[in-house]
PDB file of N, CA and C in Angstrom:
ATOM      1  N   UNK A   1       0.831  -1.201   0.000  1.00  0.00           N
ATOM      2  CA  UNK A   1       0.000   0.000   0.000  1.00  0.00           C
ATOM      3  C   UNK A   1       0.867   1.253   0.000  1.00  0.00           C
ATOM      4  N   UNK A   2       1.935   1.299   1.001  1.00  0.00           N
ATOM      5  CA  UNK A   2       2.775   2.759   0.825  1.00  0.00           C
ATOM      6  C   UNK A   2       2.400   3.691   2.131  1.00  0.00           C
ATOM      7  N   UNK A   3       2.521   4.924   1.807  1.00  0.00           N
ATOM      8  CA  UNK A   3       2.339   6.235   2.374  1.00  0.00           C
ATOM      9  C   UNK A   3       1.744   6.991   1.522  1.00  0.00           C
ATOM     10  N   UNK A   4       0.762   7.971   2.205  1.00  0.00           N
ATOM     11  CA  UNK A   4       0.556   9.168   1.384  1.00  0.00           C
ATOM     12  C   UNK A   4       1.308  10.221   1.772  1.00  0.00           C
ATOM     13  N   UNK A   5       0.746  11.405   1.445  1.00  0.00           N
ATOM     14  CA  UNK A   5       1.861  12.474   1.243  1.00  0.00           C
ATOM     15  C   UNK A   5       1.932  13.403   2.682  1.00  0.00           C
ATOM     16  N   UNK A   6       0.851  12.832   3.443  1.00  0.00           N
ATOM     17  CA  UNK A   6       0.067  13.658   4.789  1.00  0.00           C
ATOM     18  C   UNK A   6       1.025  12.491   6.073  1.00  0.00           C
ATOM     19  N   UNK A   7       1.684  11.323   5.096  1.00  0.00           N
ATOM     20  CA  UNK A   7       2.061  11.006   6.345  1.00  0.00           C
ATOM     21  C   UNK A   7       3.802  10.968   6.068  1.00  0.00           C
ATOM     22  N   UNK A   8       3.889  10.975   4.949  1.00  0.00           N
ATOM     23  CA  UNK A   8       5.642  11.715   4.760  1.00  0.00           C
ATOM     24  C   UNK A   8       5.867  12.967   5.100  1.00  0.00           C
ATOM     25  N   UNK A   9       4.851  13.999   5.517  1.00  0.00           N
ATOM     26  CA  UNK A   9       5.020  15.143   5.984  1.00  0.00           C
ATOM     27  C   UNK A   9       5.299  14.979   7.749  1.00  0.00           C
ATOM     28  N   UNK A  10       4.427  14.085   8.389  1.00  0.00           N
ATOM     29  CA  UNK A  10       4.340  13.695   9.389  1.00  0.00           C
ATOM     30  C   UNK A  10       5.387  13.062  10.033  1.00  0.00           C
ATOM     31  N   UNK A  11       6.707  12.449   9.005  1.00  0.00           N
ATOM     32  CA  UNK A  11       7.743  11.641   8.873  1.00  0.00           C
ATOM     33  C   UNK A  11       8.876  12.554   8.997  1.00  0.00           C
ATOM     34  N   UNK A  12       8.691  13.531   8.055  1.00  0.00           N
ATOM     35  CA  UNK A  12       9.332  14.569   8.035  1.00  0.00           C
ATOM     36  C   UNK A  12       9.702  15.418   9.714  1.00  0.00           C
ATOM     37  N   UNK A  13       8.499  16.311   9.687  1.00  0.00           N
ATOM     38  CA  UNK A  13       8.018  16.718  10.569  1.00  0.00           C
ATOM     39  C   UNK A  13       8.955  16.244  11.943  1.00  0.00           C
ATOM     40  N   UNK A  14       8.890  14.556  12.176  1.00  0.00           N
ATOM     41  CA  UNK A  14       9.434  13.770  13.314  1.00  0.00           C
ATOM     42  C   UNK A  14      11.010  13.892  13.311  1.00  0.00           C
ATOM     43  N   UNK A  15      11.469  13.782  12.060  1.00  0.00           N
ATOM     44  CA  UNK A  15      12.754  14.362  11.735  1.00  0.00           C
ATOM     45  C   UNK A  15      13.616  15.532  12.073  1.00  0.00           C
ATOM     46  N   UNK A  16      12.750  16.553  11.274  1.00  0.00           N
ATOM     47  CA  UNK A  16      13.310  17.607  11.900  1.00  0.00           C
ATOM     48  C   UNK A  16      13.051  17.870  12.780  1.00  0.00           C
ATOM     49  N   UNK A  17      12.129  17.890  13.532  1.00  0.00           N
ATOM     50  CA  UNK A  17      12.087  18.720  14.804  1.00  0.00           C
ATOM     51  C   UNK A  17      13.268  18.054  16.345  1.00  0.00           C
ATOM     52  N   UNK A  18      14.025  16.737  15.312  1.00  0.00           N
ATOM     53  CA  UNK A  18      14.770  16.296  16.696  1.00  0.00           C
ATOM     54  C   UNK A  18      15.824  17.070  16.274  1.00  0.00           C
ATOM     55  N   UNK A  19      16.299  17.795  15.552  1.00  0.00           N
ATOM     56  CA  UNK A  19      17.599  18.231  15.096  1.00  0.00           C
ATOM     57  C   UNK A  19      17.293  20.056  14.725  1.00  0.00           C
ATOM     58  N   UNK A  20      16.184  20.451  14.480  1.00  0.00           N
ATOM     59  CA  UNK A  20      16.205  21.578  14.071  1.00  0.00           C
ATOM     60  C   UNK A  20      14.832  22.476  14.490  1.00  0.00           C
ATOM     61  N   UNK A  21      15.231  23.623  14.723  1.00  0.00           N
ATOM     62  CA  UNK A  21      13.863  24.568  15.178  1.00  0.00           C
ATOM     63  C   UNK A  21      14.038  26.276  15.160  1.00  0.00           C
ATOM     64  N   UNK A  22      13.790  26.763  14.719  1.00  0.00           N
ATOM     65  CA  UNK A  22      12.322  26.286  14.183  1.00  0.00           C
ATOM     66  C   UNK A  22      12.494  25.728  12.227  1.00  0.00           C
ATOM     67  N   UNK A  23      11.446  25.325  11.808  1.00  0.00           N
ATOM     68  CA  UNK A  23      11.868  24.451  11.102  1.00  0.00           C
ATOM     69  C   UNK A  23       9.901  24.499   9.909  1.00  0.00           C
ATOM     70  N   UNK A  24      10.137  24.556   8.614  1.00  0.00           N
ATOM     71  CA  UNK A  24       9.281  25.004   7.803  1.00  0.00           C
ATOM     72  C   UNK A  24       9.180  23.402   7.073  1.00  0.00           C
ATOM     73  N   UNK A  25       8.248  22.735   7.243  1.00  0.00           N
ATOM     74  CA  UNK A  25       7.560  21.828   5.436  1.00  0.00           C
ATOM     75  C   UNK A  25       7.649  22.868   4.047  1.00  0.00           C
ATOM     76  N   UNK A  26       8.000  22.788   3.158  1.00  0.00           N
ATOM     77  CA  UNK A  26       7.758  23.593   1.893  1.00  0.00           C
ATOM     78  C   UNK A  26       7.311  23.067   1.082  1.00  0.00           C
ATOM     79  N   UNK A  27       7.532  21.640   0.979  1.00  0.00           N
ATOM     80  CA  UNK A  27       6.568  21.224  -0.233  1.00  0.00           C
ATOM     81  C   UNK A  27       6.701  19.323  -0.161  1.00  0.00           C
ATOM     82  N   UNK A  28       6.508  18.776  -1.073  1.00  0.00           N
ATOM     83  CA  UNK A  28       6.491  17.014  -0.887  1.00  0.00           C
ATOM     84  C   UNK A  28       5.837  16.896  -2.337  1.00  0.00           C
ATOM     85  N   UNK A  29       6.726  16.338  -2.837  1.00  0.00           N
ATOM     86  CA  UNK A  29       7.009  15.497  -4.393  1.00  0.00           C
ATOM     87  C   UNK A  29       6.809  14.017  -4.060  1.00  0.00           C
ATOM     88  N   UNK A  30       6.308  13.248  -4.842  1.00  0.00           N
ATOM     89  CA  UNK A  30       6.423  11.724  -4.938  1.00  0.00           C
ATOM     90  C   UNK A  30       6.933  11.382  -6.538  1.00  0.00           C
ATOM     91  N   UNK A  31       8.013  11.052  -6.283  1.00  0.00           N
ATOM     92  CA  UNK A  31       8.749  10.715  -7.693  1.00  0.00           C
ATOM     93  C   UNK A  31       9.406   9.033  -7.488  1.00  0.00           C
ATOM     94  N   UNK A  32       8.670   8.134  -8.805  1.00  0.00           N
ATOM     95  CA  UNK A  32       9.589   6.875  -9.103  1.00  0.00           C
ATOM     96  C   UNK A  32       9.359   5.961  -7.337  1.00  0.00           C
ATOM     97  N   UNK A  33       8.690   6.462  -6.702  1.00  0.00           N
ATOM     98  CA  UNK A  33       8.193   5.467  -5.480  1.00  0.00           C
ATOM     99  C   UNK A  33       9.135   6.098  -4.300  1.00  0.00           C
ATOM    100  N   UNK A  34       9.368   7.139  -4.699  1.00  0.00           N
ATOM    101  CA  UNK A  34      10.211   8.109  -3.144  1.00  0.00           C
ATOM    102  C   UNK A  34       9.706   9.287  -2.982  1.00  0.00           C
ATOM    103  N   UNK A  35       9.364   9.732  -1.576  1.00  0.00           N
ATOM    104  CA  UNK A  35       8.886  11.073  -1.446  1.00  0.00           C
ATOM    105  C   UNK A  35       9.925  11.904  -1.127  1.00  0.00           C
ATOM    106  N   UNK A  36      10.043  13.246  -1.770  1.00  0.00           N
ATOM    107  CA  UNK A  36      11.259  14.303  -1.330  1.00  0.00           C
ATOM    108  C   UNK A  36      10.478  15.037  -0.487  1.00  0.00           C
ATOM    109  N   UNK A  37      10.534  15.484   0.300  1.00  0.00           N
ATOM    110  CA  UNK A  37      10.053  16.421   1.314  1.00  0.00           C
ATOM    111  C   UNK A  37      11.213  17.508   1.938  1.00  0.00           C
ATOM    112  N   UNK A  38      10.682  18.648   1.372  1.00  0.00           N
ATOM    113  CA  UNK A  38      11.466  20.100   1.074  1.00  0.00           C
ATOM    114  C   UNK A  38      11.162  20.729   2.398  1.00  0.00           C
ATOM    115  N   UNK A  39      12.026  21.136   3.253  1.00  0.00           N
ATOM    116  CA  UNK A  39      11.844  21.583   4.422  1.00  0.00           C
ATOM    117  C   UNK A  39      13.147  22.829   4.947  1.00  0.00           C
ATOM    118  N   UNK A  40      12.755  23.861   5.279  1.00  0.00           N
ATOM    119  CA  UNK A  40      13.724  25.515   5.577  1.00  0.00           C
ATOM    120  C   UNK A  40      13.880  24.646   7.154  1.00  0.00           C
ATOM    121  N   UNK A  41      15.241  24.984   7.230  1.00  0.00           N
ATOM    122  CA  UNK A  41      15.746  24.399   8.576  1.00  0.00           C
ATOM    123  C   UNK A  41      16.405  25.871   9.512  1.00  0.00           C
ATOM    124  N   UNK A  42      16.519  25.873  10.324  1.00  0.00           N
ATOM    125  CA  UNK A  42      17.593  27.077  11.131  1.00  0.00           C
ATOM    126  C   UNK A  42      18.401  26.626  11.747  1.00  0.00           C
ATOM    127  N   UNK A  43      19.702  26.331  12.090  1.00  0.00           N
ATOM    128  CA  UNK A  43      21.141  25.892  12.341  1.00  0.00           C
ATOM    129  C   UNK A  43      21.784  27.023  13.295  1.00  0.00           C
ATOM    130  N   UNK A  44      22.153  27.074  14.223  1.00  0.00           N
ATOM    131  CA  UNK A  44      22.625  27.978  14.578  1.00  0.00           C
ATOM    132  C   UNK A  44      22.402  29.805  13.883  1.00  0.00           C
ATOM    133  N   UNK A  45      21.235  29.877  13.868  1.00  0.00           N
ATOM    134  CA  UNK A  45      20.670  31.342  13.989  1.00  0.00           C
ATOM    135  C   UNK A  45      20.628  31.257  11.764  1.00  0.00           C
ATOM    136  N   UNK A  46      20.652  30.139  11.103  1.00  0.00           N
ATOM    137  CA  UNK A  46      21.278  30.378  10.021  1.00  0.00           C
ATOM    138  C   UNK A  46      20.321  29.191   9.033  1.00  0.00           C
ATOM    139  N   UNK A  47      19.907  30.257   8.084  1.00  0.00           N
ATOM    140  CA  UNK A  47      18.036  28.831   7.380  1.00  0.00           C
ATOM    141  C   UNK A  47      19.278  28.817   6.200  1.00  0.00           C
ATOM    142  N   UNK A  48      18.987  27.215   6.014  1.00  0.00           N
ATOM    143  CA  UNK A  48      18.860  26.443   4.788  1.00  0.00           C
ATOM    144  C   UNK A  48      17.636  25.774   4.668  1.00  0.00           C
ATOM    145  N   UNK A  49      17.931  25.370   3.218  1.00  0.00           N
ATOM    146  CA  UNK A  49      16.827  24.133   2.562  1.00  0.00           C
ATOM    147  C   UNK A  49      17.877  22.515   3.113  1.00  0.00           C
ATOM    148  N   UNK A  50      16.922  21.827   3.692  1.00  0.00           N
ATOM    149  CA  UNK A  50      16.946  20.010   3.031  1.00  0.00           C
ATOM    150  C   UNK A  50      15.818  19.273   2.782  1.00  0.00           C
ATOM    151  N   UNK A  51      16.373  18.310   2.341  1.00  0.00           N
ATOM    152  CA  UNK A  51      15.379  17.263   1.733  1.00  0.00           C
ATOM    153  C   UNK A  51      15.606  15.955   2.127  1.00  0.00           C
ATOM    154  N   UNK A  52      14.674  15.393   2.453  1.00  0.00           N
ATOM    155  CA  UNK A  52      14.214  14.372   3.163  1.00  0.00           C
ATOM    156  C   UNK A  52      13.629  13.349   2.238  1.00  0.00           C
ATOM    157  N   UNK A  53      14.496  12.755   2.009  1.00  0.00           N
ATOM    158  CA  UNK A  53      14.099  11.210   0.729  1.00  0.00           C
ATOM    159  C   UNK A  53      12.997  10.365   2.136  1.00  0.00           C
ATOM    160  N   UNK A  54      12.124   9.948   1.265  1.00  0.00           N
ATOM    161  CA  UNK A  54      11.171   8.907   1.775  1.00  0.00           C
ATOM    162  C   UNK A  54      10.938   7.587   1.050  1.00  0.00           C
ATOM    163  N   UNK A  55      10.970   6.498   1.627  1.00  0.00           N
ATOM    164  CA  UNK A  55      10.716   5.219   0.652  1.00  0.00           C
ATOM    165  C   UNK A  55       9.141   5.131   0.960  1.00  0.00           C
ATOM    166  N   UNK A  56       8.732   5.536  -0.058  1.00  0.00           N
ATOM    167  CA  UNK A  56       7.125   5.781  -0.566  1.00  0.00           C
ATOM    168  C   UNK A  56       6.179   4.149  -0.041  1.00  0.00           C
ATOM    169  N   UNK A  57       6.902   2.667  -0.238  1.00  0.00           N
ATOM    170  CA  UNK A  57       6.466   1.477   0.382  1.00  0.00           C
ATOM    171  C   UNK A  57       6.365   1.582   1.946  1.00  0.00           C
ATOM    172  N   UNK A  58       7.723   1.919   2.410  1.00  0.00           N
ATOM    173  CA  UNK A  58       7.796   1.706   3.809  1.00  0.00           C
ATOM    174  C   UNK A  58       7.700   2.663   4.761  1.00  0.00           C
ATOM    175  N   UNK A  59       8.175   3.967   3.832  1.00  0.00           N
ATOM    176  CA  UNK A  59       7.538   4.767   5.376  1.00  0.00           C
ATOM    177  C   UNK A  59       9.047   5.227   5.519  1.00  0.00           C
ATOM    178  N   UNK A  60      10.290   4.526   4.941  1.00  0.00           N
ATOM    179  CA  UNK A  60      11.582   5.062   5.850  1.00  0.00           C
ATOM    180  C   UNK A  60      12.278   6.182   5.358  1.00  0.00           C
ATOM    181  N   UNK A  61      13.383   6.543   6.397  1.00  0.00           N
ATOM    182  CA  UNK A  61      14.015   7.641   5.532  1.00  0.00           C
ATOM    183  C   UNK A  61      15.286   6.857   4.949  1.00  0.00           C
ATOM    184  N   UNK A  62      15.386   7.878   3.797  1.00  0.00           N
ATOM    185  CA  UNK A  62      16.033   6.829   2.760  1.00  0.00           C
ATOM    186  C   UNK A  62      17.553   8.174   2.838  1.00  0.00           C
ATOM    187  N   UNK A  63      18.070   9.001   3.062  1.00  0.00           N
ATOM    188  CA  UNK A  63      18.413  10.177   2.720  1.00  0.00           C
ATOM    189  C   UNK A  63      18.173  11.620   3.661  1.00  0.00           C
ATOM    190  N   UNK A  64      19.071  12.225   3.416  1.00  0.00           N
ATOM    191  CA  UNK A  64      18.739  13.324   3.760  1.00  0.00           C
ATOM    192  C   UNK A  64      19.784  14.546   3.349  1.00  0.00           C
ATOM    193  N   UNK A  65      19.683  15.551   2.719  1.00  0.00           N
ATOM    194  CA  UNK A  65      20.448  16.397   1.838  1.00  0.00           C
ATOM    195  C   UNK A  65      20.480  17.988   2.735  1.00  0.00           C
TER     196      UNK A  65
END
């Protein structure tokens, strides 16, 4: 069956918030059976973008950029 896109956000979400805060979702692609999930992070006072590979079957994180 997989994941939908409400629960790779949710995946996400669990992710960053152990490592980063405050911390933005921006968007979630499902490409070829992996979800990218685009997320603004803050690092020491300092926003980037990453992305959060999802294996679209299982639910896991596959990645992270």
């Amino acid at each position: 069956m997989g994941i939908d896109s409400d629960k790779a956000v949710v995946i996400a979400r669990e992710f960053f918030k152990q490592s980063f805060a405050p911390f933005e979702i921006v968007n979630t692609v499902l490409q070829n059976g992996t979800w990218f999930v685009k997320g603004t992070v803050t690092s020491f006072g300092k926003q980037s973008s990453r992305i959060l590979t999802i294996d679209a079957k299982t639910g896991k994180i596959v990645d992270v950029e």
